[in-house]
C-alpha atoms as a PDB file:
ATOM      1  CA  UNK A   1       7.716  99.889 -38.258  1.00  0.00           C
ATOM      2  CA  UNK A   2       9.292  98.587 -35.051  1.00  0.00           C
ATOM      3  CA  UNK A   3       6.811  99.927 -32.984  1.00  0.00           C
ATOM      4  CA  UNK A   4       4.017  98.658 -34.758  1.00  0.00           C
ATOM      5  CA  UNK A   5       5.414  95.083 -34.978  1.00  0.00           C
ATOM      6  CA  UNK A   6       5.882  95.626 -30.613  1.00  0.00           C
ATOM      7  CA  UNK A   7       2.253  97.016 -30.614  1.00  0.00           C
ATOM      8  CA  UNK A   8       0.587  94.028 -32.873  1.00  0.00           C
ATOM      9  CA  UNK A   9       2.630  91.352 -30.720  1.00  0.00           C
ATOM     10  CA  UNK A  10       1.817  92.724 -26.975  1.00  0.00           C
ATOM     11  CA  UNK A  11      -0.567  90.999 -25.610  1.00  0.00           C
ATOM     12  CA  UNK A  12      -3.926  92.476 -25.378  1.00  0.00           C
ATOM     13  CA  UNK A  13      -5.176  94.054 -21.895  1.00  0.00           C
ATOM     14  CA  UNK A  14      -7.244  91.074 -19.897  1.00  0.00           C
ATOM     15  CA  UNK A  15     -10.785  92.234 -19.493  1.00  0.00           C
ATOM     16  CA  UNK A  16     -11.677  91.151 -16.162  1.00  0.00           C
ATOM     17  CA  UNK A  17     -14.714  91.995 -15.840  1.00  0.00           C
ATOM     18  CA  UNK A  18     -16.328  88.433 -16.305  1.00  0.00           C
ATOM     19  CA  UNK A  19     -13.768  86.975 -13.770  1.00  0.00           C
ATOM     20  CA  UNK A  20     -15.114  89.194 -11.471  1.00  0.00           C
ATOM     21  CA  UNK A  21     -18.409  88.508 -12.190  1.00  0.00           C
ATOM     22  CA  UNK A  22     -18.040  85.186 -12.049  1.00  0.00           C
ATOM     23  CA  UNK A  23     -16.229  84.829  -8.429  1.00  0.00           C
ATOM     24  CA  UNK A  24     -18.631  87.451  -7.124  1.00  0.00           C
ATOM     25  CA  UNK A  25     -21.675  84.641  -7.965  1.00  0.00           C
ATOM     26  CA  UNK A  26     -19.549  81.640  -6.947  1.00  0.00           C
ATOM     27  CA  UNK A  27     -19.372  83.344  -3.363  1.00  0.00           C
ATOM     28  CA  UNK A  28     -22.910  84.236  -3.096  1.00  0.00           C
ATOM     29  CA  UNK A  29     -23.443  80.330  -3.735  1.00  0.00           C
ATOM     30  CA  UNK A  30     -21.142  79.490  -1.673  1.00  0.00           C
ATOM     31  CA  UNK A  31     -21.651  81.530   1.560  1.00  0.00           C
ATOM     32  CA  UNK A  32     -25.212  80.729   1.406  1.00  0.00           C
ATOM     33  CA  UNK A  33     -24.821  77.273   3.403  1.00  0.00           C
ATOM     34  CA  UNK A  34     -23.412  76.863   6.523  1.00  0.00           C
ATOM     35  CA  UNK A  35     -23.591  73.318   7.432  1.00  0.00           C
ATOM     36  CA  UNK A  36     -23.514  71.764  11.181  1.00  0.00           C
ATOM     37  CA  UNK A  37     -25.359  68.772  11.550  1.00  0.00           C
ATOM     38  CA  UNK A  38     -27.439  66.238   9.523  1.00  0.00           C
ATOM     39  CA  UNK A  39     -30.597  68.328   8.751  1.00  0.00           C
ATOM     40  CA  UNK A  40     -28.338  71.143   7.275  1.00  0.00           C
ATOM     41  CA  UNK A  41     -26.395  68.613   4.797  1.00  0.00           C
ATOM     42  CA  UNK A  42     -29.861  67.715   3.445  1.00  0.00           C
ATOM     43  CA  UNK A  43     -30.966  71.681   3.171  1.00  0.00           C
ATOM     44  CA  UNK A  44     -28.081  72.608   1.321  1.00  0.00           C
ATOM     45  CA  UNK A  45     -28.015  69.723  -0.840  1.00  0.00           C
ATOM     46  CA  UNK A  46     -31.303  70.481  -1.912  1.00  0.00           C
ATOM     47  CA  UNK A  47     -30.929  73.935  -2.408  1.00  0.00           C
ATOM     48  CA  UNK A  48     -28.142  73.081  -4.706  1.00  0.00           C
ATOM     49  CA  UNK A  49     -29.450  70.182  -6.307  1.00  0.00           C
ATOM     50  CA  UNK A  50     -25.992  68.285  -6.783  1.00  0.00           C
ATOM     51  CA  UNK A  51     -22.678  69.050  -5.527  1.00  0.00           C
ATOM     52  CA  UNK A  52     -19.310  67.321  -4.809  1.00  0.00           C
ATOM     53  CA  UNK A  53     -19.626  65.424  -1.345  1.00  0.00           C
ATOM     54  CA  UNK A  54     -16.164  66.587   0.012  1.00  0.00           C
ATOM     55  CA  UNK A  55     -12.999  68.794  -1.723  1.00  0.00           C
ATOM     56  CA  UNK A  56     -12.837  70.148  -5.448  1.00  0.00           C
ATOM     57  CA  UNK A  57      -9.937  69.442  -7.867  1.00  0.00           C
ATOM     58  CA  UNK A  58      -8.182  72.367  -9.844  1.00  0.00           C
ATOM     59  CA  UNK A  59      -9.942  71.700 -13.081  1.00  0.00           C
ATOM     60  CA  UNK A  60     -13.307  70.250 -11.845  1.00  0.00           C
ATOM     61  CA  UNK A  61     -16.244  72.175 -12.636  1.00  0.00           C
ATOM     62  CA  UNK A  62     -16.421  75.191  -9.772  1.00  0.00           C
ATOM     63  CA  UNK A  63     -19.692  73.573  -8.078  1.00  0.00           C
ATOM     64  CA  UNK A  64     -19.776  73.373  -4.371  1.00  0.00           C
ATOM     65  CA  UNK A  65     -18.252  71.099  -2.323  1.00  0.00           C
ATOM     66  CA  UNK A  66     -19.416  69.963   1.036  1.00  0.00           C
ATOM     67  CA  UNK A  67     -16.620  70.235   2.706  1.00  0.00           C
ATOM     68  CA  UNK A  68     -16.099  73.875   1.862  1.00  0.00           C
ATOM     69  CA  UNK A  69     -19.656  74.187   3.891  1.00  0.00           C
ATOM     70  CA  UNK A  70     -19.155  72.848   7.259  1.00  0.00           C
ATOM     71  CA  UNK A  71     -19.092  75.028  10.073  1.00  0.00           C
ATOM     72  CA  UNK A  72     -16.047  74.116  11.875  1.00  0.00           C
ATOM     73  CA  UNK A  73     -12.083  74.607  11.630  1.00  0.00           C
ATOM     74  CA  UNK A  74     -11.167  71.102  13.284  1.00  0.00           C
ATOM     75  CA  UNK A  75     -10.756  68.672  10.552  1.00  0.00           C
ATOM     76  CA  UNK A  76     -11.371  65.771  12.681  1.00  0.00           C
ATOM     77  CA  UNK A  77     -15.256  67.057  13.471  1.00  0.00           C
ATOM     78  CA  UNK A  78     -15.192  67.958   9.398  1.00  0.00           C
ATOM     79  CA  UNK A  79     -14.423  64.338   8.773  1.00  0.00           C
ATOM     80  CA  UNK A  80     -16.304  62.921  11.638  1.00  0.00           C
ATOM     81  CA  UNK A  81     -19.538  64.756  10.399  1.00  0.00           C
ATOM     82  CA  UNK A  82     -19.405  63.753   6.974  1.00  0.00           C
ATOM     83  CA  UNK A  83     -18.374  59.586   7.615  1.00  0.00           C
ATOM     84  CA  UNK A  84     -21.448  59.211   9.403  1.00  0.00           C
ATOM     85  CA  UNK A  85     -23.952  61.878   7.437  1.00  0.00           C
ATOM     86  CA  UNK A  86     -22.746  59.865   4.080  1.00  0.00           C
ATOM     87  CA  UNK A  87     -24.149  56.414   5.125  1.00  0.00           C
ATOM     88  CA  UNK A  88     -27.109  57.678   7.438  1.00  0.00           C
ATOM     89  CA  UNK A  89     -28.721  60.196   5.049  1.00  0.00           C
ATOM     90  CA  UNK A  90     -28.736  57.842   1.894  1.00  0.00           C
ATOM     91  CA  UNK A  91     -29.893  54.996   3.880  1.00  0.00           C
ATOM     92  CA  UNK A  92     -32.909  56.482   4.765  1.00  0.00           C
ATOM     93  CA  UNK A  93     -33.525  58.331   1.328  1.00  0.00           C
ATOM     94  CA  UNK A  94     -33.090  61.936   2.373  1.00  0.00           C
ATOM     95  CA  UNK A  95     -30.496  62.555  -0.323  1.00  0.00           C
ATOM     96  CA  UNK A  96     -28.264  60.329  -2.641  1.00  0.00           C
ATOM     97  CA  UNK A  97     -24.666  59.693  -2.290  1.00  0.00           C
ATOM     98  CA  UNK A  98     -22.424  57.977  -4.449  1.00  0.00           C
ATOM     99  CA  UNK A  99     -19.743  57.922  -7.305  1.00  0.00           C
ATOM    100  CA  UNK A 100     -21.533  60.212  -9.923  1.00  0.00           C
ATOM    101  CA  UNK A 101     -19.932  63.208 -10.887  1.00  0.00           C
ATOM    102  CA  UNK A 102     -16.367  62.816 -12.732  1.00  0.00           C
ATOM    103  CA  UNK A 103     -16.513  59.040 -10.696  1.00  0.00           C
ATOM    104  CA  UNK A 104     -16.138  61.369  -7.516  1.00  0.00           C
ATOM    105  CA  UNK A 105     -18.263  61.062  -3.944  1.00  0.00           C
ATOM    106  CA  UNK A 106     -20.936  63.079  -5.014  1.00  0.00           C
ATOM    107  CA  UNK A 107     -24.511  64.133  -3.068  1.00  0.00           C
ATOM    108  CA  UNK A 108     -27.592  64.737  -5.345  1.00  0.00           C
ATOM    109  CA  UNK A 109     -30.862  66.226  -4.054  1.00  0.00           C
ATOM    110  CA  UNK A 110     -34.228  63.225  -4.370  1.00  0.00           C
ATOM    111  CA  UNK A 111     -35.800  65.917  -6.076  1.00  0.00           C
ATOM    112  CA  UNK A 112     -32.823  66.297  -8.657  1.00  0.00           C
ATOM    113  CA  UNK A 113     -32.655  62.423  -9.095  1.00  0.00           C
ATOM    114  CA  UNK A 114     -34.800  61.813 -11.696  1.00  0.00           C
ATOM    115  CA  UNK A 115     -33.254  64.240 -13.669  1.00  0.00           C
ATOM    116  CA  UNK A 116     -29.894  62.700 -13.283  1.00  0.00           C
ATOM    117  CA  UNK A 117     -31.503  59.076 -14.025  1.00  0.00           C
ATOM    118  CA  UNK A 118     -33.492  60.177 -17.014  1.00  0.00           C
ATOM    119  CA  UNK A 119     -30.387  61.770 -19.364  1.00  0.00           C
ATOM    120  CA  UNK A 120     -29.637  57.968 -19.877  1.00  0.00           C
ATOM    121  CA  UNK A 121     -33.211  57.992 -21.671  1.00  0.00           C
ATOM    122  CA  UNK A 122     -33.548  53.877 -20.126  1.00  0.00           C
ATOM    123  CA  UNK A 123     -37.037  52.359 -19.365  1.00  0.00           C
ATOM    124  CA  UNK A 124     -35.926  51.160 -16.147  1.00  0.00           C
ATOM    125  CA  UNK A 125     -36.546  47.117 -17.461  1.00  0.00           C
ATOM    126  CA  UNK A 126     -33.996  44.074 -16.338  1.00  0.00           C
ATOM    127  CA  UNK A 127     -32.123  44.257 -19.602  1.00  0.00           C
ATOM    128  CA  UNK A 128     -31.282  47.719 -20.096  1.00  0.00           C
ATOM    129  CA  UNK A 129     -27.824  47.323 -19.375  1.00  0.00           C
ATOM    130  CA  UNK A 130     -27.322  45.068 -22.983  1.00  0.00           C
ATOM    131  CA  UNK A 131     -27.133  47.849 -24.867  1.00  0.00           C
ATOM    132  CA  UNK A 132     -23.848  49.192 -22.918  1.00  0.00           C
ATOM    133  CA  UNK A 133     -22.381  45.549 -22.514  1.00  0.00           C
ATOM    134  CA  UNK A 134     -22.827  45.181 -26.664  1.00  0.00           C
ATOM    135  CA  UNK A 135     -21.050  49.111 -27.531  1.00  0.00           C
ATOM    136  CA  UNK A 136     -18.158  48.127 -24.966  1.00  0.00           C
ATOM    137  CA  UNK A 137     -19.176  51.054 -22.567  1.00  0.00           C
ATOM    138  CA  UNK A 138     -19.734  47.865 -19.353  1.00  0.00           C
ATOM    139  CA  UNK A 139     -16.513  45.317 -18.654  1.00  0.00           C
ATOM    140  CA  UNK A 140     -17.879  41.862 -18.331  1.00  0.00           C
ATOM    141  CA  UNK A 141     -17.406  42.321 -14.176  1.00  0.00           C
ATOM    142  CA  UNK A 142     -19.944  44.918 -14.601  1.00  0.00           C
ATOM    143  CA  UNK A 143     -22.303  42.794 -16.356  1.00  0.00           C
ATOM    144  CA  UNK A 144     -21.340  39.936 -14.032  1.00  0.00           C
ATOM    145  CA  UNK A 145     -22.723  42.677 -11.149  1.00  0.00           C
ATOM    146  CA  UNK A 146     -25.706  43.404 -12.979  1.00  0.00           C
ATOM    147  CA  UNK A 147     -27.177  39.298 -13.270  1.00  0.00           C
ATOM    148  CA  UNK A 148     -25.778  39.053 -10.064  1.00  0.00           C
ATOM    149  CA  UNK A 149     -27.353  41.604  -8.015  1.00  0.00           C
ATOM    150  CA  UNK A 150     -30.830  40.953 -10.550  1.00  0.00           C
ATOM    151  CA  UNK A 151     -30.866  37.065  -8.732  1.00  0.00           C
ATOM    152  CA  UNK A 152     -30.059  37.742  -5.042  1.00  0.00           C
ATOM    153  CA  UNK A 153     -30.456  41.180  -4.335  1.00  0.00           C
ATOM    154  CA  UNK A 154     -29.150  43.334  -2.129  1.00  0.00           C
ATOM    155  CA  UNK A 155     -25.438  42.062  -1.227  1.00  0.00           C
ATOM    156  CA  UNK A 156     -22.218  43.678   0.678  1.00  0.00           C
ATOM    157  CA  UNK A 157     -19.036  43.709  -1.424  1.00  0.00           C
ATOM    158  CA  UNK A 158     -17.161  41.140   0.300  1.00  0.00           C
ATOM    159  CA  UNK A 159     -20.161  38.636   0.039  1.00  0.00           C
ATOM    160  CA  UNK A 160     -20.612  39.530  -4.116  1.00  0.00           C
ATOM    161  CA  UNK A 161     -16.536  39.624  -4.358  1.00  0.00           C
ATOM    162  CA  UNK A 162     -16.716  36.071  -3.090  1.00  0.00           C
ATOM    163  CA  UNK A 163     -19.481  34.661  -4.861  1.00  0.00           C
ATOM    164  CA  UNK A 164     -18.446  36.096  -8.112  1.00  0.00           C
ATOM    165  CA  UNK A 165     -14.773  33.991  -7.921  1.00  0.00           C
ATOM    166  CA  UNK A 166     -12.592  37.578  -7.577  1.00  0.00           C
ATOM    167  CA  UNK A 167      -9.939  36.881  -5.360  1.00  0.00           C
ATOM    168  CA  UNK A 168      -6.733  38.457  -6.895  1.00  0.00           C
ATOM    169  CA  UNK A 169      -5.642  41.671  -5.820  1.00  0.00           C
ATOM    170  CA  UNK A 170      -6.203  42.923 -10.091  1.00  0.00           C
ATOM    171  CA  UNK A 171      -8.978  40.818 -10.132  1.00  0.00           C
ATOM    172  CA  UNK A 172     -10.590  43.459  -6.927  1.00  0.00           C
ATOM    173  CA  UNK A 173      -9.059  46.212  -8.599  1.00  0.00           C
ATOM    174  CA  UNK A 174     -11.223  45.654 -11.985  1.00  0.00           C
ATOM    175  CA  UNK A 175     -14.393  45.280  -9.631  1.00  0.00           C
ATOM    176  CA  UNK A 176     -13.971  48.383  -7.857  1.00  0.00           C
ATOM    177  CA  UNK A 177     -13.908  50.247 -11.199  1.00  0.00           C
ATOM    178  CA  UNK A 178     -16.957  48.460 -12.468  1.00  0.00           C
ATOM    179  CA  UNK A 179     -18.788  49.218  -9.572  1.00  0.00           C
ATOM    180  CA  UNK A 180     -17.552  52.774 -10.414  1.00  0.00           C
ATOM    181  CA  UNK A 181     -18.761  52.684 -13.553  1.00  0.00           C
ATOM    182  CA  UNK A 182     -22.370  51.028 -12.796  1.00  0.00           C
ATOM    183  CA  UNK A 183     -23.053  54.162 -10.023  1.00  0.00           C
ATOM    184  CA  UNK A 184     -21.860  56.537 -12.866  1.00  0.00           C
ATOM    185  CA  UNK A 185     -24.341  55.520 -15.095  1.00  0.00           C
ATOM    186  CA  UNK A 186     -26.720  54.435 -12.414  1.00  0.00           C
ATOM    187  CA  UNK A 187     -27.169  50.793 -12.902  1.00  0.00           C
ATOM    188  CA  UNK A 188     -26.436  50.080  -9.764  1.00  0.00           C
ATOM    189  CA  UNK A 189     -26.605  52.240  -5.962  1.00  0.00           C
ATOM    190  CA  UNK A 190     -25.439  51.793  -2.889  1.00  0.00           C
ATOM    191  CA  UNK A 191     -27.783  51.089   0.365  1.00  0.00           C
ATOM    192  CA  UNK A 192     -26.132  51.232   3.220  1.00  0.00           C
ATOM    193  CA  UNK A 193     -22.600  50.477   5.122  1.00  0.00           C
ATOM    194  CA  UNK A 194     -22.526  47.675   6.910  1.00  0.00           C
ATOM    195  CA  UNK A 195     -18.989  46.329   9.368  1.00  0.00           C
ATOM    196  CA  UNK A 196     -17.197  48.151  12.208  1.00  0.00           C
ATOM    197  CA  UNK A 197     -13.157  49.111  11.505  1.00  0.00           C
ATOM    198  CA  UNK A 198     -10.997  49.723   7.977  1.00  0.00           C
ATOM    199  CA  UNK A 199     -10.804  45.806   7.296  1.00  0.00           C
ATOM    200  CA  UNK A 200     -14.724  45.249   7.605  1.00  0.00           C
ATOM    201  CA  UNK A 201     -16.554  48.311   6.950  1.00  0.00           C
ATOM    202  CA  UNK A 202     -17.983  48.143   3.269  1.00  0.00           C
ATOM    203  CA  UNK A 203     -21.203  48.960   1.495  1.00  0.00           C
ATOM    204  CA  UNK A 204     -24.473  46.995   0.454  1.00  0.00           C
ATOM    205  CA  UNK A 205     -25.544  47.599  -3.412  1.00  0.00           C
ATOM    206  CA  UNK A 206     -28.250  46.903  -5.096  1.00  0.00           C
ATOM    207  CA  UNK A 207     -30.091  47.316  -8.481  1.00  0.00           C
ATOM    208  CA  UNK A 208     -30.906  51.029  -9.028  1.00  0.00           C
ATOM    209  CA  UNK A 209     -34.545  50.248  -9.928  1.00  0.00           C
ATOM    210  CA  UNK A 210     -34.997  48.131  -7.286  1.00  0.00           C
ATOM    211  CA  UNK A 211     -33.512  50.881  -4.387  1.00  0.00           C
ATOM    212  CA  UNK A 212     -35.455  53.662  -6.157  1.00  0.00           C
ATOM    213  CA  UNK A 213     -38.175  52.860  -8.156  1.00  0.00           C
ATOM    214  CA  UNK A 214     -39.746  55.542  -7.561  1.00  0.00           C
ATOM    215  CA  UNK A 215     -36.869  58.009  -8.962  1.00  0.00           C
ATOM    216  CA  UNK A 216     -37.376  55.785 -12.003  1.00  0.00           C
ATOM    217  CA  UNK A 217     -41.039  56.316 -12.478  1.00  0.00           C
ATOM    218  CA  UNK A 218     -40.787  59.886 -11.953  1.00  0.00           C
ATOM    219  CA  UNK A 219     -37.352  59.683 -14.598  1.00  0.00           C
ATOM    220  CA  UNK A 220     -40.023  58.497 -17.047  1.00  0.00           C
ATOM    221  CA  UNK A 221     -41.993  61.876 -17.595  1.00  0.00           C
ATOM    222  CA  UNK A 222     -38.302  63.392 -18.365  1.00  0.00           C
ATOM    223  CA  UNK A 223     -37.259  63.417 -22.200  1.00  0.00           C
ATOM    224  CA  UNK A 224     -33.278  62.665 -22.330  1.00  0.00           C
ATOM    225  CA  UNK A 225     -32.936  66.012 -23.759  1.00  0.00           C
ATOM    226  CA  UNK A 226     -34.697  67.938 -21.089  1.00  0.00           C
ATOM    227  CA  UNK A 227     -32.767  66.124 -18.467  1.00  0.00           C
ATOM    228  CA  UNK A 228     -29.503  67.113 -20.141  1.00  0.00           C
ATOM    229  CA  UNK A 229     -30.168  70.580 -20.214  1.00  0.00           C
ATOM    230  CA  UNK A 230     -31.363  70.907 -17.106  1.00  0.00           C
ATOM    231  CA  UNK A 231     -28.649  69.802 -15.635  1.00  0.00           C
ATOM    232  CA  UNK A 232     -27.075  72.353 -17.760  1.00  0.00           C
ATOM    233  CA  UNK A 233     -28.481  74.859 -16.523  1.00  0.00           C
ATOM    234  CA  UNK A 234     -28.534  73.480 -12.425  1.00  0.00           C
ATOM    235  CA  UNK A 235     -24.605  73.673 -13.606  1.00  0.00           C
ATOM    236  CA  UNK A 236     -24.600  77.509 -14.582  1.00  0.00           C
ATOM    237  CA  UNK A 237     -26.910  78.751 -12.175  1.00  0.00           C
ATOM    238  CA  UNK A 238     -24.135  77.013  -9.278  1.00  0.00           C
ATOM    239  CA  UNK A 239     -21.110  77.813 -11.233  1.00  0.00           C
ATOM    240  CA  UNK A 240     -21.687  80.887 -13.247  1.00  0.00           C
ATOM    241  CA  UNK A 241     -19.940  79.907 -16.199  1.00  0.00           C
ATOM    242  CA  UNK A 242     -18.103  76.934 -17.333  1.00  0.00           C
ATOM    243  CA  UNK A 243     -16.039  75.816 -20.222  1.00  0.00           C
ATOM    244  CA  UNK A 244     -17.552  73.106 -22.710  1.00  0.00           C
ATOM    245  CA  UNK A 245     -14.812  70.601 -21.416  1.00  0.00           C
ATOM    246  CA  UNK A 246     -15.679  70.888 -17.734  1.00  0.00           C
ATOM    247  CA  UNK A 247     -19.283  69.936 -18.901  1.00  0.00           C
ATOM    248  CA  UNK A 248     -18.611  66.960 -20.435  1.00  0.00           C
ATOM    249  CA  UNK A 249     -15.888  66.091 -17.594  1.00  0.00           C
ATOM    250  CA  UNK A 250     -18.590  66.195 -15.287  1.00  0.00           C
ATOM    251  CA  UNK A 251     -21.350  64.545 -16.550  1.00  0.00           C
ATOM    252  CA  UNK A 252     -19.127  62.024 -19.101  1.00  0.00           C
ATOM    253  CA  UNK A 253     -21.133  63.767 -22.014  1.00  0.00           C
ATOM    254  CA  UNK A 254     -19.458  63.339 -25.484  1.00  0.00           C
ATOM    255  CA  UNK A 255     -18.916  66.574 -28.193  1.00  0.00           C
ATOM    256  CA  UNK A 256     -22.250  65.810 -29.574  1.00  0.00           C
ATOM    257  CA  UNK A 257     -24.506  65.383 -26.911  1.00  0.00           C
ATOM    258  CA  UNK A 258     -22.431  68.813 -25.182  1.00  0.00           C
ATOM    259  CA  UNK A 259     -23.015  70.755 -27.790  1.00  0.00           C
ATOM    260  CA  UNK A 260     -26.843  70.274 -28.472  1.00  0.00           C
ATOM    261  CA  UNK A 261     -27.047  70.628 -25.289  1.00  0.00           C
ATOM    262  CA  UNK A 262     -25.432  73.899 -25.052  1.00  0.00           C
ATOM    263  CA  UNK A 263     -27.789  75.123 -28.237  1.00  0.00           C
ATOM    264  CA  UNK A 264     -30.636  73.764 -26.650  1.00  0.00           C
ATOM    265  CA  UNK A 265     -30.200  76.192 -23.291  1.00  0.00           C
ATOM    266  CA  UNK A 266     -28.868  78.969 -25.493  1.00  0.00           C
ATOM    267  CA  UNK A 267     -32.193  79.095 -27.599  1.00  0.00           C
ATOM    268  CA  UNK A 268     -33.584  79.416 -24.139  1.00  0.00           C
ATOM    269  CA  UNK A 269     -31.467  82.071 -23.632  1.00  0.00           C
ATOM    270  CA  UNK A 270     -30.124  80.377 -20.312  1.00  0.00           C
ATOM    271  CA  UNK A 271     -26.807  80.939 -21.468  1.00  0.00           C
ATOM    272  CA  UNK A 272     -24.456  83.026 -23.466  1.00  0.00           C
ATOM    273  CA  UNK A 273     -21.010  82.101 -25.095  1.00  0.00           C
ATOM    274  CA  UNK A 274     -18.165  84.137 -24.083  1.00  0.00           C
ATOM    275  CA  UNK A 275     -14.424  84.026 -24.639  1.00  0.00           C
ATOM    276  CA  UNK A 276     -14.571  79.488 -24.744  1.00  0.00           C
ATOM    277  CA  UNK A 277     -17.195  79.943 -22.100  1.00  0.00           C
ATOM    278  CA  UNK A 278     -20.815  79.313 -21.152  1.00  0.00           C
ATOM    279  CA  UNK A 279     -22.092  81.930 -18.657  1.00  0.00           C
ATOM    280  CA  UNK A 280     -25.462  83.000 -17.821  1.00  0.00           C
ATOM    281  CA  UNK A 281     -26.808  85.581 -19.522  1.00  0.00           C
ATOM    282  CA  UNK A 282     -26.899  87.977 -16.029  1.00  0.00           C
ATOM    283  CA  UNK A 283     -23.245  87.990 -15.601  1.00  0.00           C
ATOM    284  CA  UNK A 284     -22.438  89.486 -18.834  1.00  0.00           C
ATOM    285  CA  UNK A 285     -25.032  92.208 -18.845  1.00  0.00           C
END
């Protein structure tokens, strides 16, 4: 009897077969890019579709990170790189940068932008952003942005700080999140940086319709739910498998819209289930 009870209550061997699998394809990924200058940032950002801009958390989703990809051990010429690459490249459209991902520096492909733009399922018209002021999901700063940015356009922070009244140190703290918040849901983009030094250098926004309307034309052939998985499967193809909870960490999806999406890519057959996680089907074979 005592040895059955010590049998039943051992733990059971750890099959590690998928964990193998799994860091096997995130090398591959990985080792694939080997970034040293401008041109190769946009290559492997386009090959990828999305990744992190710079380092990745315990926790995130395992998707690349730039970082991880440049081809030198100095940190300095790692960080020198990447402070100019993230204002040139975006300025002149050859990839997007800004807080997308998990509210993290994140780099997304043109080609992939649409995508990203149509899982909000918007029509791209002035008043789009009502919806999210009315369910709570925009602060009134946000809002305040919006109008503001809709009347005069393109406008550095310190200039739309001013104009808008915010002066106190919380009061600058509450804009910084709502400007957060409008990248993440793609209200509102950066342009360009503009200033020389820490206590000058900040970015120009603007409306994201008016930077890119093109990314929202092309957003409009794209059905919410095709955007969604897509992205989906982008996700699996760079990560190999993923747990439900790192999907909607990522892309701030709630239980609903994670799980249809998850049966929507399943009936597919673009992923499988296994052990809490959602792998592609190749890795388990």
């Amino acid at each position: 009897m005592a040895v059955t009870r010590a049998l039943r209550q051992s733990p059971r061997p750890k099959d590690t077969r998928l964990e193998d699998a799994l860091e096997a394809h995130r090398a591959k990924v990985n080792r694939a890019h080997r970034v040293r200058n401008a041109e190769g940032l946009v290559t492997m950002v386009d090959a990828f579709g999305f990744c992190f801009a710079f380092t990745l958390r315990t926790g995130d989703a395992p998707i690349p990170a730039c970082f991880d990809h440049l081809s030198t051990t100095s940190e300095d010429r790692k960080w020198g790189w990447m402070w100019d690459w993230k204002d040139d490249l975006p300025e002149a459209k050859r990839l997007y940068y800004g807080k997308l991902l998990i509210r993290k520096p994140t780099f997304v492909s043109m080609k992939m932008l649409p995508t990203f733009y149509a899982t909000f399922g918007r029509a791209g018209e002035a008043d789009d952003h009502l919806d999210d002021v009315r369910a709570g999901r925009l602060s009134d700063i946000a809002r305040r942005v919006i109008d503001y940015l809709a009347q005069r356009g393109e406008t550095q922070t310190k200039r739309m700080r001013a104009d808008l009244g915010i002066t106190s140190q919380e009061g600058r703290s509450d804009y910084a999140k709502a400007v957060e918040e409008l990248q993440r849901l793609m209200y509102v983009a950066r342009v360009k940086a503009v200033g020389e030094g820490r206590v000058d250098y900040n970015y120009t926004y603007d409306l994201f319709v008016r930077r890119y309307p093109e990314i929202v034309k092309s957003a409009e052939r794209i059905s919410s739910s095709d955007a969604m998985t897509a992205l989906l499967d982008r996700l699996l193809e760079l990560a190999g498998g993923v747990t439900p909870k790192q999907v909607k960490r990522l892309f701030d999806w709630d239980d609903a819209q994670t799980e249809r999406t998850t049966l929507r890519l399943e009936s597919k057959r673009g992923l499988v289930r296994v052990d809490g996680m959602l792998v592609l089907p190749e890795l388990v074979r």
